[in-house]
Protein backbone atom coordinates (compact mmCIF):
# COMPACT_ATOMS: atom_id res chain seq x y z
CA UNK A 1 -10.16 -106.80 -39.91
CA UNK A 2 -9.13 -104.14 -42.33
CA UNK A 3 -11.34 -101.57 -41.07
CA UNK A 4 -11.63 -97.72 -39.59
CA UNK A 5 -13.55 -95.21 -38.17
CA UNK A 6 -12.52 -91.53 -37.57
CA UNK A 7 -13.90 -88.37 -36.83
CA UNK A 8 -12.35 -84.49 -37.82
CA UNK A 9 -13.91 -81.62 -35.94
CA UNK A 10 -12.66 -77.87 -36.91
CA UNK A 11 -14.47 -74.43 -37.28
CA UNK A 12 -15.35 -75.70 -41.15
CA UNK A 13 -16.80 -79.02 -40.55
CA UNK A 14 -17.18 -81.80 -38.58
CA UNK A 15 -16.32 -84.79 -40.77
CA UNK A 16 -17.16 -89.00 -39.64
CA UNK A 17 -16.03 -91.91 -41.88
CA UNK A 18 -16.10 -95.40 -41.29
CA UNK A 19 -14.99 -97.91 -43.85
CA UNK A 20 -14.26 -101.65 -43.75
CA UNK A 21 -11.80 -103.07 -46.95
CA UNK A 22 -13.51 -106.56 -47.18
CA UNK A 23 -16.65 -104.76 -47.73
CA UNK A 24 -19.66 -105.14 -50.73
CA UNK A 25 -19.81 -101.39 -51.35
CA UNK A 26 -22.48 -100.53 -49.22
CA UNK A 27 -22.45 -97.20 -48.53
CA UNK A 28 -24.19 -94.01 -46.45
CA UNK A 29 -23.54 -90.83 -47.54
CA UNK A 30 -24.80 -87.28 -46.22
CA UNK A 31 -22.12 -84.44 -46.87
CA UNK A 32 -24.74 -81.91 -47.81
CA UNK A 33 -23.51 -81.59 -51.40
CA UNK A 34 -26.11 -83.79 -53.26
CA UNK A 35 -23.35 -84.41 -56.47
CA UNK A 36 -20.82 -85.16 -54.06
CA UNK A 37 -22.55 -88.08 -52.45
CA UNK A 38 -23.51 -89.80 -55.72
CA UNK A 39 -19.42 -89.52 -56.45
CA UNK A 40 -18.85 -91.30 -52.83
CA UNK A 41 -21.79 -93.85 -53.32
CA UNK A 42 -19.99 -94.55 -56.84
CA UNK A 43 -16.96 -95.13 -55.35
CA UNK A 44 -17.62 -96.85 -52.43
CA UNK A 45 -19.69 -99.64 -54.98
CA UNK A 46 -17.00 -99.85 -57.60
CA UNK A 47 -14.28 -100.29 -54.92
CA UNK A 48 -15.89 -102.85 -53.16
CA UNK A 49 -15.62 -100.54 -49.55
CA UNK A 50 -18.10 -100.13 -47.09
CA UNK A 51 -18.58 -96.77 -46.43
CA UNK A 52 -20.25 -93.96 -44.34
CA UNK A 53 -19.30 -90.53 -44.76
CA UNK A 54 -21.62 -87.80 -42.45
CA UNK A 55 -20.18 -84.35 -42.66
CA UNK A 56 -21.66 -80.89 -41.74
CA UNK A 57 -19.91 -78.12 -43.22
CA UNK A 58 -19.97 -74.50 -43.96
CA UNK A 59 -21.55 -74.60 -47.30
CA UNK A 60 -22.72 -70.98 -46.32
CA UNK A 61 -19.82 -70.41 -47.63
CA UNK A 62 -19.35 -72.68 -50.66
CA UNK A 63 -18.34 -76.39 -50.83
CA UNK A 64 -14.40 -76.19 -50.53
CA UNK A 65 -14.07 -77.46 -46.62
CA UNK A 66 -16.70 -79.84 -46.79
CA UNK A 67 -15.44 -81.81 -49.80
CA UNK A 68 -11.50 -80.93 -48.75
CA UNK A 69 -12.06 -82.35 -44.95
CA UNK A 70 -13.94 -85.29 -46.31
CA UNK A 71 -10.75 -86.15 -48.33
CA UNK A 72 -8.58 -85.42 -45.53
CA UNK A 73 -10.17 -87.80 -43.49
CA UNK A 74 -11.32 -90.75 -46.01
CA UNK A 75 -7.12 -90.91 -46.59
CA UNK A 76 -7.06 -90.96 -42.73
CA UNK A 77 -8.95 -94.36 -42.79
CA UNK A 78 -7.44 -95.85 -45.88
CA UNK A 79 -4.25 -95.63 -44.16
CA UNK A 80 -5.43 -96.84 -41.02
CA UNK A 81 -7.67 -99.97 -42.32
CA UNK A 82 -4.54 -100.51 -44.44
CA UNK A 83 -2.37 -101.03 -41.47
CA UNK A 84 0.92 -102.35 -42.23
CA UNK A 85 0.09 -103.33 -45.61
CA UNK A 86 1.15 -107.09 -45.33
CA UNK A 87 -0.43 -109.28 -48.80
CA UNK A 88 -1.81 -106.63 -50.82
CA UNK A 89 -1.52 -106.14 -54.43
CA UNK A 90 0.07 -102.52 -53.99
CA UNK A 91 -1.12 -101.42 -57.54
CA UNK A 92 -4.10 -100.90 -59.28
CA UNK A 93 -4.59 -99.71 -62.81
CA UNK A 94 -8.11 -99.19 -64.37
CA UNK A 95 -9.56 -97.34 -68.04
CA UNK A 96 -13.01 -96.63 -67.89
CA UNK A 97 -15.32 -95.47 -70.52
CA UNK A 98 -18.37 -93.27 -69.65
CA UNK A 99 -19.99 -92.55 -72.62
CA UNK A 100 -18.37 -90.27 -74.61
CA UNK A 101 -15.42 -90.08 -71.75
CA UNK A 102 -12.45 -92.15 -70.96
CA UNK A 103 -10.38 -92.00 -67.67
CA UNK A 104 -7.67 -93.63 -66.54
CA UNK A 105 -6.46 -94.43 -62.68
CA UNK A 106 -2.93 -95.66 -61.53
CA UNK A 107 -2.73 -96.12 -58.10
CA UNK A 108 0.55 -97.40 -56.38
CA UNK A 109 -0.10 -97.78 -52.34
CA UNK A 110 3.68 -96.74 -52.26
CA UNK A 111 3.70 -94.68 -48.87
CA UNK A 112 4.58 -91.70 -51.18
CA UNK A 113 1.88 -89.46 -51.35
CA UNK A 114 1.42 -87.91 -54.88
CA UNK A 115 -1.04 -86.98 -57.00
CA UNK A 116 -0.97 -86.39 -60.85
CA UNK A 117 -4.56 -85.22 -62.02
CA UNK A 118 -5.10 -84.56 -65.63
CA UNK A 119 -8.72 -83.47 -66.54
CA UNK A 120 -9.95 -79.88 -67.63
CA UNK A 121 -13.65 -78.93 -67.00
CA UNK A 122 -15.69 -76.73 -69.31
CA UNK A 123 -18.19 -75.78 -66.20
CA UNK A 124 -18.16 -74.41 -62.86
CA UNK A 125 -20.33 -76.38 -61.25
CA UNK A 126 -21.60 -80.33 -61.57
CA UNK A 127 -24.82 -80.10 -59.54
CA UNK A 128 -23.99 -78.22 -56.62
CA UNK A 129 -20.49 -79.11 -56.39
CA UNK A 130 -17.41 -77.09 -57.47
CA UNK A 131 -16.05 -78.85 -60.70
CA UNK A 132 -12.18 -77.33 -58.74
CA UNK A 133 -12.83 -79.34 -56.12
CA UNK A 134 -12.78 -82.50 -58.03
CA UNK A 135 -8.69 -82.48 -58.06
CA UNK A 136 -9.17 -80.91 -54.36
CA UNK A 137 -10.91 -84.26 -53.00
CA UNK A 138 -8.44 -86.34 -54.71
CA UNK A 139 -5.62 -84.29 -53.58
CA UNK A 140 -6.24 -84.63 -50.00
CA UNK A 141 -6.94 -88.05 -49.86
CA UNK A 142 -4.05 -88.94 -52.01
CA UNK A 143 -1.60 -86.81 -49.37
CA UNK A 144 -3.42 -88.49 -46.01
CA UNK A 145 -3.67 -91.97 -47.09
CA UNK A 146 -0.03 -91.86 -48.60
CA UNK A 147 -0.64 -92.83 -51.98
CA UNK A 148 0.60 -92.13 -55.44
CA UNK A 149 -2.55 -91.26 -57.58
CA UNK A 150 -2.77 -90.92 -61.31
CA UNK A 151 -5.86 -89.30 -62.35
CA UNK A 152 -6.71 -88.74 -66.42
CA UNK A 153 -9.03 -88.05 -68.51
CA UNK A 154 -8.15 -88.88 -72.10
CA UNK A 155 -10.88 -87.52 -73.59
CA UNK A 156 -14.30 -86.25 -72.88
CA UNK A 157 -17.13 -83.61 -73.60
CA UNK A 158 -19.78 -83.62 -70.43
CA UNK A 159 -18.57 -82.61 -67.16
CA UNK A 160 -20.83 -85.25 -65.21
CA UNK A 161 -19.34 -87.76 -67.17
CA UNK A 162 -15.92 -87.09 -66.87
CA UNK A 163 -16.22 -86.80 -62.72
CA UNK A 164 -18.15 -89.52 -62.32
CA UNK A 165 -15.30 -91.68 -64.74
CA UNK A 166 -12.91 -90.43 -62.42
CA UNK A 167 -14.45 -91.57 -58.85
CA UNK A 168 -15.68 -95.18 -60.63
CA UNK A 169 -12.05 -95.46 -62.17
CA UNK A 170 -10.36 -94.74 -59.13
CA UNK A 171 -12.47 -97.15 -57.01
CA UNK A 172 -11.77 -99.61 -59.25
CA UNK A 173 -8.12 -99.45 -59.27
CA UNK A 174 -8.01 -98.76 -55.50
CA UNK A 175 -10.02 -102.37 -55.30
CA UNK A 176 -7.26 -104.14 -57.44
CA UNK A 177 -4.21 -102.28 -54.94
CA UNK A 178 -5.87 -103.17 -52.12
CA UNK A 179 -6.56 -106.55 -52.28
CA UNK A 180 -5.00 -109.28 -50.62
CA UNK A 181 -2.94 -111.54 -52.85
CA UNK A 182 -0.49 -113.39 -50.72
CA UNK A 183 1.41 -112.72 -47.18
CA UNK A 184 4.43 -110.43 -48.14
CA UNK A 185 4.63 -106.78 -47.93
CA UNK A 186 5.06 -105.85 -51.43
CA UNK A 187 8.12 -103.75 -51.46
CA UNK A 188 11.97 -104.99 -51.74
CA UNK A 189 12.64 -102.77 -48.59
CA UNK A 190 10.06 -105.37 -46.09
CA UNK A 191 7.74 -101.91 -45.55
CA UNK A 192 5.61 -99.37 -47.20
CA UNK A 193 5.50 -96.23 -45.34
C-alpha cells in the first residue's frame, strides 16, 4: 500500500498528514489559512491522493511556518508512500488553463530535489494567505519529497487564478509521475534516490 502518515512538532507548528497514492482525492483539510486549504483540497482531487492535512501554527505571527511546515512534511509522505519507487511513470507533465491563466507543471520523481517556479503576483495576499508563500510551499515539498518541480505560469492577470492553476496543474502531473505503469524502477541506474 502506497501510503503515509507523519507528524512535525516545533515551536511554529505542529503539522499531521496522512496520504494514501491509490486514493480518489478525498481530502480533510484544517491549516487555519482558509485559501490555503481550498489549494490542498484542489490538489489532493486533481491528483487523485487521499489526503488529511491538520496543522496549528503561529499565524499570530503571519502564515510563513504554517504553510512552510505543511510542505516540509507533505514531501515527507510523498517520499515515504513512494517507497522505492518500483513501476511508476517517473514523469508527469500537465498545461492547465484557468480562465484567463495558463500554467504549466513538469515533474520528474528523479530523487533530485529542485524546484524551478516561474509566476509573478500583482498582490500580497490571496485570501488570507501570503501570495510569497506560494513558491515557499512548493519549495519545501519539492526539497523533502526529492523531486524536480517545474512550476510556470505563462500568462495570467488574477492572482486566485494563477495559484489555484498552479496547485490543480501540479496535482495533475504528480498523478501521471506517480502512477504505476509496469514493474521496473524507471531509471537506467536500477534506483531513484
Amino acid at each position: 500500500m502506497r501510503k503515509a502518515a507523519l507528524k512535525r512538532e516545533s515551536l511554529e507548528s505542529n503539522v499531521y498528514v496522512s496520504l494514501n497514492l491509490d486514493g480518489k482525492g478525498q481530502h480533510k483539510i484544517q491549516t487555519g489559512v482558509g485559501f490555503f486549504d481550498h489549494m490542498l483540497e484542489l490538489f489532493a482531487f486533481h491528483s487523485q491522493i487521499d489526503l488529511e492535512v491538520e496543522a496549528k501554527g503561529d499565524l499570530r505571527v503571519d502564515d510563513h511556518h504554517t504553510i512552510e511546515d505543511v510542505g516540509i512534511v507533505l514531501g515527507q509522505a510523498l517520499k515515504q508512500a513512494l517507497g522505492d519507487r518500483l513501476g511508476i511513470n517517473r514523469y508527469g507533465f500537465f498545461l492547465l488553463p484557468m480562465d484567463e491563466t495558463l500554467a504549466r507543471a513538469v515533474v520528474d520523481i528523479s530523487g533530485r530535489p529542485t524546484l524551478v517556479f516561474k509566476a509573478e503576483f500583482t498582490q500580497e495576499k490571496a485570501g488570507d494567505m501570503s501570495t510569497e508563500m506560494v513558491r515557499e510551499f512548493f519549495y519545501a515539498l519539492s526539497i523533502w519529497a526529492r523531486l524536480t518541480l517545474h512550476l510556470e505560469i505563462l500568462y495570467g492577470k488574477n492572482n486566485h487564478h494563477m495559484i489555484e492553476a498552479l496547485f490543480k496543474c501540479f496535482g495533475q502531473a504528480l498523478r501521471l509521475a506517480i502512477k504505476k505503469d509496469g514493474d521496473l524502477i524507471p531509471s537506467t541506474k536500477g534506483l531513484l534516490d
